[in-house]
C-alpha atoms as a PDB file:
ATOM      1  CA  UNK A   1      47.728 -12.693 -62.140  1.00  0.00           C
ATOM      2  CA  UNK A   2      49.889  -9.544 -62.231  1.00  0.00           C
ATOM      3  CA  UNK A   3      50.575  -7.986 -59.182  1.00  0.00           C
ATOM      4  CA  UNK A   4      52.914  -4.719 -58.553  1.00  0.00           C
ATOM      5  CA  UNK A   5      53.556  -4.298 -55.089  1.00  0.00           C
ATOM      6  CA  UNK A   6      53.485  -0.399 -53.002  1.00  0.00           C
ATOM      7  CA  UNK A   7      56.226   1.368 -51.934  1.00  0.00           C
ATOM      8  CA  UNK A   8      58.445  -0.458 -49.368  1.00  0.00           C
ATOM      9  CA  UNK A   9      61.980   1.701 -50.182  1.00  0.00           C
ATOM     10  CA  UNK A  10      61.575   4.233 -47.261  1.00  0.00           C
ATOM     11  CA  UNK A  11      64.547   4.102 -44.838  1.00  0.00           C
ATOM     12  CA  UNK A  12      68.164   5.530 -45.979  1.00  0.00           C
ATOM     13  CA  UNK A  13      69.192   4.596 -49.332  1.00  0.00           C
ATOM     14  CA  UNK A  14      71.548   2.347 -50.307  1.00  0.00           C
ATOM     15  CA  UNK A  15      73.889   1.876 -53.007  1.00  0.00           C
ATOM     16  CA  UNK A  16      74.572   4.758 -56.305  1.00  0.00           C
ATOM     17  CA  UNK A  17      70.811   4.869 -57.644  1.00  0.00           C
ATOM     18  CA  UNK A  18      69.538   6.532 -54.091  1.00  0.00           C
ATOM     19  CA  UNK A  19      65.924   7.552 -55.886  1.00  0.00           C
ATOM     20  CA  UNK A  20      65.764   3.677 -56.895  1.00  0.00           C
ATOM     21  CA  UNK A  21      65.654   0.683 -54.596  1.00  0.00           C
ATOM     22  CA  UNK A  22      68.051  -2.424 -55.445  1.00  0.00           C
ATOM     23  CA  UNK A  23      66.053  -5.426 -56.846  1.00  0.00           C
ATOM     24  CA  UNK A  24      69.046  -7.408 -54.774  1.00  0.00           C
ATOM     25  CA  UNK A  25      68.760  -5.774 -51.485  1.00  0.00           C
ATOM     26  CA  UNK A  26      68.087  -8.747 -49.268  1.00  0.00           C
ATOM     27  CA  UNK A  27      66.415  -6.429 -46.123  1.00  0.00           C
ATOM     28  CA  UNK A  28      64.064  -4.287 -48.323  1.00  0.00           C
ATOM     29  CA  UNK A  29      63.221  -7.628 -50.422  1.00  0.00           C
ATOM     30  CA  UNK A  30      62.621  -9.843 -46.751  1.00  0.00           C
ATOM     31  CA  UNK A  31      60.373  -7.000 -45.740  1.00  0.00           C
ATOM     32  CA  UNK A  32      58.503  -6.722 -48.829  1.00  0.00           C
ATOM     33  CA  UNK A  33      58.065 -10.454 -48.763  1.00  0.00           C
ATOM     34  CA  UNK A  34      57.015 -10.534 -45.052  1.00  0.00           C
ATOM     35  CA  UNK A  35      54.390  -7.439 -45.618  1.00  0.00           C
ATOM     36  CA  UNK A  36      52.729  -6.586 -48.765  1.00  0.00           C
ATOM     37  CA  UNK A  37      53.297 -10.108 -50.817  1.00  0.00           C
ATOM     38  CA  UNK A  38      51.897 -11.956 -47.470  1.00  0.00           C
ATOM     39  CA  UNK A  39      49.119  -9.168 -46.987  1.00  0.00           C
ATOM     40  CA  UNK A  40      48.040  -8.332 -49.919  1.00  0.00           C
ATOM     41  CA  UNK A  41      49.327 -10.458 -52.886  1.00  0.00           C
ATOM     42  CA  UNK A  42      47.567 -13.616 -51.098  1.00  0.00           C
ATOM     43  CA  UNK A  43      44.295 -12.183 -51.649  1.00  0.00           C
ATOM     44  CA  UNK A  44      44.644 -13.608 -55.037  1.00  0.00           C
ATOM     45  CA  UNK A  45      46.106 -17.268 -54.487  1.00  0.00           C
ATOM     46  CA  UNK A  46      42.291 -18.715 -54.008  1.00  0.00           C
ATOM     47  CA  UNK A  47      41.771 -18.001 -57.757  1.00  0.00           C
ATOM     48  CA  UNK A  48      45.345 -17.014 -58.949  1.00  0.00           C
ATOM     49  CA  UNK A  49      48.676 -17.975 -59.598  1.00  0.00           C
ATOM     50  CA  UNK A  50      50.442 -15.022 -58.397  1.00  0.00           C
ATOM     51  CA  UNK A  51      53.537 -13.475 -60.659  1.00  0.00           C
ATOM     52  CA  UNK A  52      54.553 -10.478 -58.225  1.00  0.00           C
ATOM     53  CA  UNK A  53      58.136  -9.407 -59.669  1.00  0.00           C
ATOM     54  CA  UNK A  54      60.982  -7.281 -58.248  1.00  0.00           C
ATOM     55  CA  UNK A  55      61.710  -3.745 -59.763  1.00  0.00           C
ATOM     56  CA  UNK A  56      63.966  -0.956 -58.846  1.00  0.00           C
ATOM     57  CA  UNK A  57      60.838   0.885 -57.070  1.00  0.00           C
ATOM     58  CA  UNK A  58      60.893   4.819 -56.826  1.00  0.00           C
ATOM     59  CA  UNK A  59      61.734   5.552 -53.128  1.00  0.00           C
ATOM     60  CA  UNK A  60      59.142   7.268 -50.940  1.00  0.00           C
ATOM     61  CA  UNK A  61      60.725  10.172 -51.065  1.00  0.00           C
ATOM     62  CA  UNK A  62      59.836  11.078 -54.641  1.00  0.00           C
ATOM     63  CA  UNK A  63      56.475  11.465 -53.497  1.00  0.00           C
ATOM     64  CA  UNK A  64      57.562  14.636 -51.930  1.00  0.00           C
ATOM     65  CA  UNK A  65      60.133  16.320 -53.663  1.00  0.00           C
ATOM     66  CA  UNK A  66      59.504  19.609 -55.478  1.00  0.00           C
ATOM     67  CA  UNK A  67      61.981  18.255 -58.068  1.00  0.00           C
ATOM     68  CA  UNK A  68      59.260  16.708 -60.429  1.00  0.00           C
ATOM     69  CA  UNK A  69      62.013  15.597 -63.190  1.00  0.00           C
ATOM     70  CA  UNK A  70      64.006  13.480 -60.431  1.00  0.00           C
ATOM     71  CA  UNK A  71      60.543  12.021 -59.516  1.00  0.00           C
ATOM     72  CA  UNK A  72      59.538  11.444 -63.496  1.00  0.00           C
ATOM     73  CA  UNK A  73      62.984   9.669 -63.678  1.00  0.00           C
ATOM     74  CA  UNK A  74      62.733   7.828 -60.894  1.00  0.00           C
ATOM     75  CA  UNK A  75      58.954   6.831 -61.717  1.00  0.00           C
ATOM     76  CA  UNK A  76      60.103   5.935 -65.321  1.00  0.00           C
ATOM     77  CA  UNK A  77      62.543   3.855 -64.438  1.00  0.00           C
ATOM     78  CA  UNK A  78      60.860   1.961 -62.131  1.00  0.00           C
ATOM     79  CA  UNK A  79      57.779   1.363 -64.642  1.00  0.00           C
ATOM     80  CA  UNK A  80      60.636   0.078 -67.028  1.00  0.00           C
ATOM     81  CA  UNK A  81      61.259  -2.943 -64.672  1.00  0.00           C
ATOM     82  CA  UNK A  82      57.584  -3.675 -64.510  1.00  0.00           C
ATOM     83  CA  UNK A  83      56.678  -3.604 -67.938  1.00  0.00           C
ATOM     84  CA  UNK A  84      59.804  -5.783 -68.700  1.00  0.00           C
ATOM     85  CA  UNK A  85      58.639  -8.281 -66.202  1.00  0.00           C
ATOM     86  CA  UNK A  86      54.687  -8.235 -67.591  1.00  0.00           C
ATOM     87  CA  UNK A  87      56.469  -8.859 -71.039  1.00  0.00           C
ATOM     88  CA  UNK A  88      58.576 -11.825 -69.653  1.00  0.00           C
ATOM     89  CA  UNK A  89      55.478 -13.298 -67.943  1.00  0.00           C
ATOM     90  CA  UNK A  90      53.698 -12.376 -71.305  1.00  0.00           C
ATOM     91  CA  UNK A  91      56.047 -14.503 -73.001  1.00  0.00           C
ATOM     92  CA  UNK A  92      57.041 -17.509 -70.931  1.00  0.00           C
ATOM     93  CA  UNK A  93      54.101 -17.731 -67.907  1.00  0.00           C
ATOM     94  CA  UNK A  94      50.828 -16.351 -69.236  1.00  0.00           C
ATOM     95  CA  UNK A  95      49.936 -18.602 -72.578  1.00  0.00           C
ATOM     96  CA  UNK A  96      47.120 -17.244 -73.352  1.00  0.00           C
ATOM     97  CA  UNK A  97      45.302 -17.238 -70.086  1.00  0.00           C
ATOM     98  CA  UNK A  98      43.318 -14.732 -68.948  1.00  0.00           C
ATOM     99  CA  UNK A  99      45.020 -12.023 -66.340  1.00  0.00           C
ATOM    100  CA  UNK A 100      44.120 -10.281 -63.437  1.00  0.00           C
ATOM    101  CA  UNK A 101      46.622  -7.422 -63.252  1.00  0.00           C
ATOM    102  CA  UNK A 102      46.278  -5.658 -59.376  1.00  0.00           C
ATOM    103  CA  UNK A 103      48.836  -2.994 -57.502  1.00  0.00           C
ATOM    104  CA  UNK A 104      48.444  -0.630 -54.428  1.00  0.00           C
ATOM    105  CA  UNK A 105      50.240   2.900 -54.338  1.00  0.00           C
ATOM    106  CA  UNK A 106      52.651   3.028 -56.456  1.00  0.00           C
ATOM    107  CA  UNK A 107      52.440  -0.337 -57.151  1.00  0.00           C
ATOM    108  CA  UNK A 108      48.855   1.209 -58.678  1.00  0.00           C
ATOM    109  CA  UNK A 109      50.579   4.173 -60.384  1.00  0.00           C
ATOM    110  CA  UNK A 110      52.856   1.210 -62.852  1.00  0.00           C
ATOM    111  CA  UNK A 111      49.694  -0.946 -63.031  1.00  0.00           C
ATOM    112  CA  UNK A 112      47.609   2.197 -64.024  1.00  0.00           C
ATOM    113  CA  UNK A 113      50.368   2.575 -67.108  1.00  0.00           C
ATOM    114  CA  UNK A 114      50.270  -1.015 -67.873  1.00  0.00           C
ATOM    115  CA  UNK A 115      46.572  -1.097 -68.654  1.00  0.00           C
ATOM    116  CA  UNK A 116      47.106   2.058 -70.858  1.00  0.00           C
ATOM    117  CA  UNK A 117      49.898   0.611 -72.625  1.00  0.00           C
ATOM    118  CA  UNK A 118      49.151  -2.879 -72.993  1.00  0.00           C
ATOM    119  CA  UNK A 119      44.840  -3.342 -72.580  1.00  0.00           C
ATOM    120  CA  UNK A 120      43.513  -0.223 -72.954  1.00  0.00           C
ATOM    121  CA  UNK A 121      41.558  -0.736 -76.063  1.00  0.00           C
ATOM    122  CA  UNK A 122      43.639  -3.267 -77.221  1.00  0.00           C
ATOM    123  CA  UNK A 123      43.591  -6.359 -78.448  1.00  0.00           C
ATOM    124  CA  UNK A 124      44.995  -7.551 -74.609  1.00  0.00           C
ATOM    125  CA  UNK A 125      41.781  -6.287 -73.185  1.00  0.00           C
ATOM    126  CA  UNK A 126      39.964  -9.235 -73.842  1.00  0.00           C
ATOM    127  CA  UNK A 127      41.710 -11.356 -71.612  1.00  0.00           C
ATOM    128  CA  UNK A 128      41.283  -9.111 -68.737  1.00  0.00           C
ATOM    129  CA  UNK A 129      39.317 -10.786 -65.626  1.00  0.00           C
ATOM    130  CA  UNK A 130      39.761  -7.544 -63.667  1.00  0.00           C
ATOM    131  CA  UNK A 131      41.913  -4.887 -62.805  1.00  0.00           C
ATOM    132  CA  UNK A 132      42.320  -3.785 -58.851  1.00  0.00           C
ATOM    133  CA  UNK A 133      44.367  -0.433 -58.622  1.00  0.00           C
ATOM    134  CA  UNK A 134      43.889   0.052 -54.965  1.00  0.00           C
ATOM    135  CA  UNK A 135      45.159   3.170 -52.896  1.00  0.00           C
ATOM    136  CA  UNK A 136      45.975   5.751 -56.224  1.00  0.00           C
ATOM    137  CA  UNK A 137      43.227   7.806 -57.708  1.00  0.00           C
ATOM    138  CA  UNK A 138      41.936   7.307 -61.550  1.00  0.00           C
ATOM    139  CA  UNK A 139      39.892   9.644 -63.108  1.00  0.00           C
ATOM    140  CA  UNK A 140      37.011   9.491 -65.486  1.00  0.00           C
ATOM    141  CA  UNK A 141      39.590  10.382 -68.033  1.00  0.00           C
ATOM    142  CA  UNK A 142      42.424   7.552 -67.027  1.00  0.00           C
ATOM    143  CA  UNK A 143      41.096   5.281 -69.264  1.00  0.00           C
ATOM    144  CA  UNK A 144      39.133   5.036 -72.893  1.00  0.00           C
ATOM    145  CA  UNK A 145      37.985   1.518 -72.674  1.00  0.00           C
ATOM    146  CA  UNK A 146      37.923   0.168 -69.461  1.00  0.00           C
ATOM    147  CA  UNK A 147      35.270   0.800 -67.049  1.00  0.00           C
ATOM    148  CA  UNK A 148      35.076   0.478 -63.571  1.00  0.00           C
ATOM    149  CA  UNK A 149      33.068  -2.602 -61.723  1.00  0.00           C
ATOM    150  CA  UNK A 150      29.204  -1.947 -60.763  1.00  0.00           C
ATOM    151  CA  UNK A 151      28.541  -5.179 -59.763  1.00  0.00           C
ATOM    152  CA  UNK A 152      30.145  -8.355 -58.020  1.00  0.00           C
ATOM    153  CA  UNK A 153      31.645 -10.549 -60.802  1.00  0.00           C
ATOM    154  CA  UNK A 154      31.269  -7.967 -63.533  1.00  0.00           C
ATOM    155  CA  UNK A 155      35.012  -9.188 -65.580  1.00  0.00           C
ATOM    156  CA  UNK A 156      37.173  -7.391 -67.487  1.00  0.00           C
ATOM    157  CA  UNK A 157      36.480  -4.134 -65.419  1.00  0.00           C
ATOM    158  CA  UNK A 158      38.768  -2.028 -62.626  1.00  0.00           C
ATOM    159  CA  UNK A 159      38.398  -1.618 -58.863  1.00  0.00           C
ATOM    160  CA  UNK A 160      39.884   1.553 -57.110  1.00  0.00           C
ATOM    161  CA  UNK A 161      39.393   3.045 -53.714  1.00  0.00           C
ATOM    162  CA  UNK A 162      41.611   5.333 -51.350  1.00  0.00           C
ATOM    163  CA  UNK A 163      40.711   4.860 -47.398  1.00  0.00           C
ATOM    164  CA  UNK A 164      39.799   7.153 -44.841  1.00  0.00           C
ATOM    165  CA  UNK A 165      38.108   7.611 -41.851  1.00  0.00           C
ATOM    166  CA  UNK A 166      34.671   8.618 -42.708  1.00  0.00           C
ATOM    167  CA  UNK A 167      34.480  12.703 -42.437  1.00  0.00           C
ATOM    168  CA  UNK A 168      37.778  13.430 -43.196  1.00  0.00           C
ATOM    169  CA  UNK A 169      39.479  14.831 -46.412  1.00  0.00           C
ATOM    170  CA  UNK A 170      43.195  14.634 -47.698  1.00  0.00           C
ATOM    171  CA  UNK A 171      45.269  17.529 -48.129  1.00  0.00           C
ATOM    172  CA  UNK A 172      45.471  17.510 -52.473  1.00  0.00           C
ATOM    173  CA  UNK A 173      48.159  16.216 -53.510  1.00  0.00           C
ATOM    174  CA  UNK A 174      49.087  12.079 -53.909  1.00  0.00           C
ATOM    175  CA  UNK A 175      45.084  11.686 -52.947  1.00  0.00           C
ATOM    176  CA  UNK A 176      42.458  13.366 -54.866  1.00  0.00           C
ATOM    177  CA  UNK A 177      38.329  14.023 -54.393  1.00  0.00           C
ATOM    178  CA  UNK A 178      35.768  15.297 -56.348  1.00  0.00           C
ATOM    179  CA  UNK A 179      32.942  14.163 -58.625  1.00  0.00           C
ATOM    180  CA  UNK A 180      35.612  12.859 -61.551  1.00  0.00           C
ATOM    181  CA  UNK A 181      37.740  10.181 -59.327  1.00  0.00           C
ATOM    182  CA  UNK A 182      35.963   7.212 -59.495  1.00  0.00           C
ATOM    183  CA  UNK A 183      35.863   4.987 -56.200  1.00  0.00           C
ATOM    184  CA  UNK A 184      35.113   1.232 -55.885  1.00  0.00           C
ATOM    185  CA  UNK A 185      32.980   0.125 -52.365  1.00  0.00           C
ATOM    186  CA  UNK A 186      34.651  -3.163 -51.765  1.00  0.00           C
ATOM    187  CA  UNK A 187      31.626  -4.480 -49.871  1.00  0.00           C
ATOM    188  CA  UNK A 188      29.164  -3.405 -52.503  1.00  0.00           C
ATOM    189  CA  UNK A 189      31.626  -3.268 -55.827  1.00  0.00           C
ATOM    190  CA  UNK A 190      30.273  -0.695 -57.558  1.00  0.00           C
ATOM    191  CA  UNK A 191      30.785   3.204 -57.164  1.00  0.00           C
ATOM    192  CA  UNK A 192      27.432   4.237 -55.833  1.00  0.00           C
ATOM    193  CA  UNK A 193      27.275   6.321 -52.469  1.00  0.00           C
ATOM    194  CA  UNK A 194      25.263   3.635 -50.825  1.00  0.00           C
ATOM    195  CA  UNK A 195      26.390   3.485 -47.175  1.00  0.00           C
ATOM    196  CA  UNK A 196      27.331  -0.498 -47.030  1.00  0.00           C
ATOM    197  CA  UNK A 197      27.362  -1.928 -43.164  1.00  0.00           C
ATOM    198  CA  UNK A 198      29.588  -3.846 -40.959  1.00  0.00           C
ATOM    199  CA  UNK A 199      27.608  -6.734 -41.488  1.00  0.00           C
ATOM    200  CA  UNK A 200      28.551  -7.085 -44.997  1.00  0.00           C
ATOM    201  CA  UNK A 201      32.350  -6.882 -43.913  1.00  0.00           C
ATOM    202  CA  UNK A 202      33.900 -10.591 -44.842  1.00  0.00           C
ATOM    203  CA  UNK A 203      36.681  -9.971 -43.093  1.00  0.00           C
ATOM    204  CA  UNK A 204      40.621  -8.488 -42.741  1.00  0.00           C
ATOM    205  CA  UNK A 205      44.075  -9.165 -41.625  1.00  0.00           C
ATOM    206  CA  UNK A 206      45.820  -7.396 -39.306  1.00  0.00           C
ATOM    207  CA  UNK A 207      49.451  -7.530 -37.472  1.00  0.00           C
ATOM    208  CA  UNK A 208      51.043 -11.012 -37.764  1.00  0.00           C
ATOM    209  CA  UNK A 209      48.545 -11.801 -40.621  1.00  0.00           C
ATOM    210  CA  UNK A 210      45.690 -12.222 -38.165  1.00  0.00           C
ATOM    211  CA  UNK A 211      42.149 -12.514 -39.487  1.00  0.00           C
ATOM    212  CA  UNK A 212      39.644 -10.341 -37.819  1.00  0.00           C
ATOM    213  CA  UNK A 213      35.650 -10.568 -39.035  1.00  0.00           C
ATOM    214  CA  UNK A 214      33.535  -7.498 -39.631  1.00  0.00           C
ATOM    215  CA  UNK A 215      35.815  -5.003 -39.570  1.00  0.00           C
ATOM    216  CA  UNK A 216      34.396  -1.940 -40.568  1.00  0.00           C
ATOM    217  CA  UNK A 217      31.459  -0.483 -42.677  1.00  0.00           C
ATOM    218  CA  UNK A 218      32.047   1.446 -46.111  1.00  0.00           C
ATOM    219  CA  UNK A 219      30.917   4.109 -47.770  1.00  0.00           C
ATOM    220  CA  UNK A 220      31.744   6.021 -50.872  1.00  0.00           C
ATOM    221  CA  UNK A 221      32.160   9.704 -50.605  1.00  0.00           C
ATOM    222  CA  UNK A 222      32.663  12.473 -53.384  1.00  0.00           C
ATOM    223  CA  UNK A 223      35.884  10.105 -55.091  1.00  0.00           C
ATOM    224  CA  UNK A 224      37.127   8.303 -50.935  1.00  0.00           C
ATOM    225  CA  UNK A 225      36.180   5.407 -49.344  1.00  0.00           C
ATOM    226  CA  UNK A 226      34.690   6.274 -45.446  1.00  0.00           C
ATOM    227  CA  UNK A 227      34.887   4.428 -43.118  1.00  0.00           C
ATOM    228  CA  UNK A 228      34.198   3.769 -39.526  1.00  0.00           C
ATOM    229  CA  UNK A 229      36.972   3.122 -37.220  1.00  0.00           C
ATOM    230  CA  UNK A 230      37.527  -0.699 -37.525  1.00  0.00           C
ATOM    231  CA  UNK A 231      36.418  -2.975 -34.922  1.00  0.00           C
ATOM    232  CA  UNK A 232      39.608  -4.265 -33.345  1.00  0.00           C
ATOM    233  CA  UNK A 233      41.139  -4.799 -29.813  1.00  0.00           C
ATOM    234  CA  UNK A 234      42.412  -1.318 -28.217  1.00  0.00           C
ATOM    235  CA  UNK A 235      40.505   0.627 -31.212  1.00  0.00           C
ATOM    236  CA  UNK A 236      39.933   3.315 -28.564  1.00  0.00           C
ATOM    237  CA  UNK A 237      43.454   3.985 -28.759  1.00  0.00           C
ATOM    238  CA  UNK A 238      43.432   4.502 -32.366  1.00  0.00           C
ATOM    239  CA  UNK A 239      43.636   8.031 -34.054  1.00  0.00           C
ATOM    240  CA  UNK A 240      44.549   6.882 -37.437  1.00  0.00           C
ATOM    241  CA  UNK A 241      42.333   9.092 -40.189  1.00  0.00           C
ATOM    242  CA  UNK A 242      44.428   7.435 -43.620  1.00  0.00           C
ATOM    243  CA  UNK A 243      44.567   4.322 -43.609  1.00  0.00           C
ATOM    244  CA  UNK A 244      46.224   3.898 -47.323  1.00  0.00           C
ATOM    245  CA  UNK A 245      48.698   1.583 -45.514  1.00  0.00           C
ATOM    246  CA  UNK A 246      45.700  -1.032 -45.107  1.00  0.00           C
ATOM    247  CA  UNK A 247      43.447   0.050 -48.040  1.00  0.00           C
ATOM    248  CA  UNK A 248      43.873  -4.015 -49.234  1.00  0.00           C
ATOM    249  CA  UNK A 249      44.438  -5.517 -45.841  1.00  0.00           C
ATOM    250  CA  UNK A 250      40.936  -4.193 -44.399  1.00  0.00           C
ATOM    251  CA  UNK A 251      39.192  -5.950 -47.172  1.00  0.00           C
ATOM    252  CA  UNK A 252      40.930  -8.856 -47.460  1.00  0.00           C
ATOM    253  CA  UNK A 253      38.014 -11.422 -47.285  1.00  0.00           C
ATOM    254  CA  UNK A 254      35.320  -9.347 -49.945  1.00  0.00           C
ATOM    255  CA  UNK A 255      38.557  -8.882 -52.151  1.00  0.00           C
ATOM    256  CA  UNK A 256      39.201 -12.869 -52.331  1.00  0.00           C
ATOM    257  CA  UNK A 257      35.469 -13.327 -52.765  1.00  0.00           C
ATOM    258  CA  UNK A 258      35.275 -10.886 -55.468  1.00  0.00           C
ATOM    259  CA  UNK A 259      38.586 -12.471 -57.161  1.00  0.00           C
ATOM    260  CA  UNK A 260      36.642 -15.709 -57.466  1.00  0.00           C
ATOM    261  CA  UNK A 261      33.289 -14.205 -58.534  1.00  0.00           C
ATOM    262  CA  UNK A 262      35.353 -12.157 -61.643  1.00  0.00           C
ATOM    263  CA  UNK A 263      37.015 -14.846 -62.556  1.00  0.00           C
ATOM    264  CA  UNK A 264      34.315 -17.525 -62.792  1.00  0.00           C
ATOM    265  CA  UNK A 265      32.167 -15.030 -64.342  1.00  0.00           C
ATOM    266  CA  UNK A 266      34.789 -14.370 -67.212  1.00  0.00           C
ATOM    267  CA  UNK A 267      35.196 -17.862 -68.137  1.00  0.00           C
ATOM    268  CA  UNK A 268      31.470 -18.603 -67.928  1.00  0.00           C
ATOM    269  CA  UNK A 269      31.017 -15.708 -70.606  1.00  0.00           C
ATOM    270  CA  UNK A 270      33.877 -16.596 -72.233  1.00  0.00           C
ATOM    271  CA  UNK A 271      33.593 -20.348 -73.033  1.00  0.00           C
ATOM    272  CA  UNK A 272      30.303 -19.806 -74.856  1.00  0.00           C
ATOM    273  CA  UNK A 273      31.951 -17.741 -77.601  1.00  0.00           C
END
């Protein structure tokens, strides 16, 4: 599998390229390592081998500048780096295999253009297991071809959801709502408004990779994902209402189990042909 991690370039810039990390910065790549490879790539090493590459990410700040052509530069060139890398593990890793391709933030936003480029209708499409572009809107008009997952194991479909605490809405901007963003429950997978319980939580990791049970409930709600406030020591003290930093990490156990139901399914449809 594929897997483009979020934005981790967010302190004071180093080096000349100051809207682009440095693919040999030993801090930002120890932290990277240490956070979202640990808590998030791993959700994939039950049914995976994982191919997670550097790239000169975009830094955080392009997020909020009014100077959109600095930001489309900065965006470009880090979706340059990834789609070299997907060609290189195209070329010497994949061999034929089928992929999972997953990112989260803008990790999402370079996965998002690597279905589009590469799958989207193409020939490529057909060895997609599943797609999981976790904490960046898509629209009913993102893709032509693909379609998003309405039930578990359902291959060669996409997974998306943005997290919030249930009743509260985003100012517009990185985060979108409304009846055309489509939003994946990960304890149901599919995109109904179904309210989904804490009992059907398998599980999530927290600080220091911890695994905590039943986390939260789920619910789908006009393009977010609601949800109750999780179920975790000192959760009275907590006032967070986004929690995009954990959209993966809360559903860390339905996320592996879902892995391994997508891929089984596609090679039990796939070896009869």
């Amino acid at each position: 599998m594929f897997f483009v991690y979020p934005t981790m370039y967010v302190g004071k810039p180093q080096g000349t390229q100051s809207w682009n990390a440095d693919v040999n910065d030993p801090v930002l790549n120890a932290r990277i390592d240490s956070s979202a490879i640990t808590n998030q790539a791993t959700v994939f090493n039950g049914s995976c081998k994982i191919y997670a590459p550097r790239y000169r990410q975009a830094h955080y700040a392009v997020f909020l500048t009014k100077d959109t052509s600095a930001q489309h530069q900065a965006l470009d060139l880090a979706y340059t780096d990834v789609r070299t890398a997907f060609l290189y593990y195209l070329s010497h890793y994949n061999q034929g295999r089928p992929i999972v391709i997953a990112g989260h933030s803008q990790g999402s936003i370079h996965a998002i253009r690597l279905l589009q480029e590469f799958f989207d209708g193409k020939a490529l499409q057909d060895q997609l297991v599943a797609a999981y572009l976790i904490g960046r809107p898509i629209t009913r008009q993102t893709f032509q071809s693909l379609s998003p997952i309405e039930k578990p194991g359902q291959s060669g479909t996409f997974a998306s959801w943005c997290t919030f605490e249930k009743n509260f809405h985003p100012e517009p901007g990185f985060f979108q709502e409304g009846p055309e963003v489509i939003c994946t429950n990960p304890l149901l997978w599919n995109s109904s408004e179904a309210y989904a319980s804490r009992s059907q939580h398998q599980g999530g990791v927290g600080r220091n990779f911890r695994f905590i049970p039943k986390l939260t409930d789920a619910q789908t709600h006009n393009g977010l994902l609601w949800i109750s406030k999780p179920h975790v020591p000192g959760a009275f003290l907590l006032n967070i209402k986004n929690w995009h930093v954990a959209d993966i990490n809360l559903f860390y156990g339905n996320m592996r189990e879902n892995v391994a139901l997508q891929v089984n399914h596609y090679f039990q449809t796939h070896s009869a042909r």
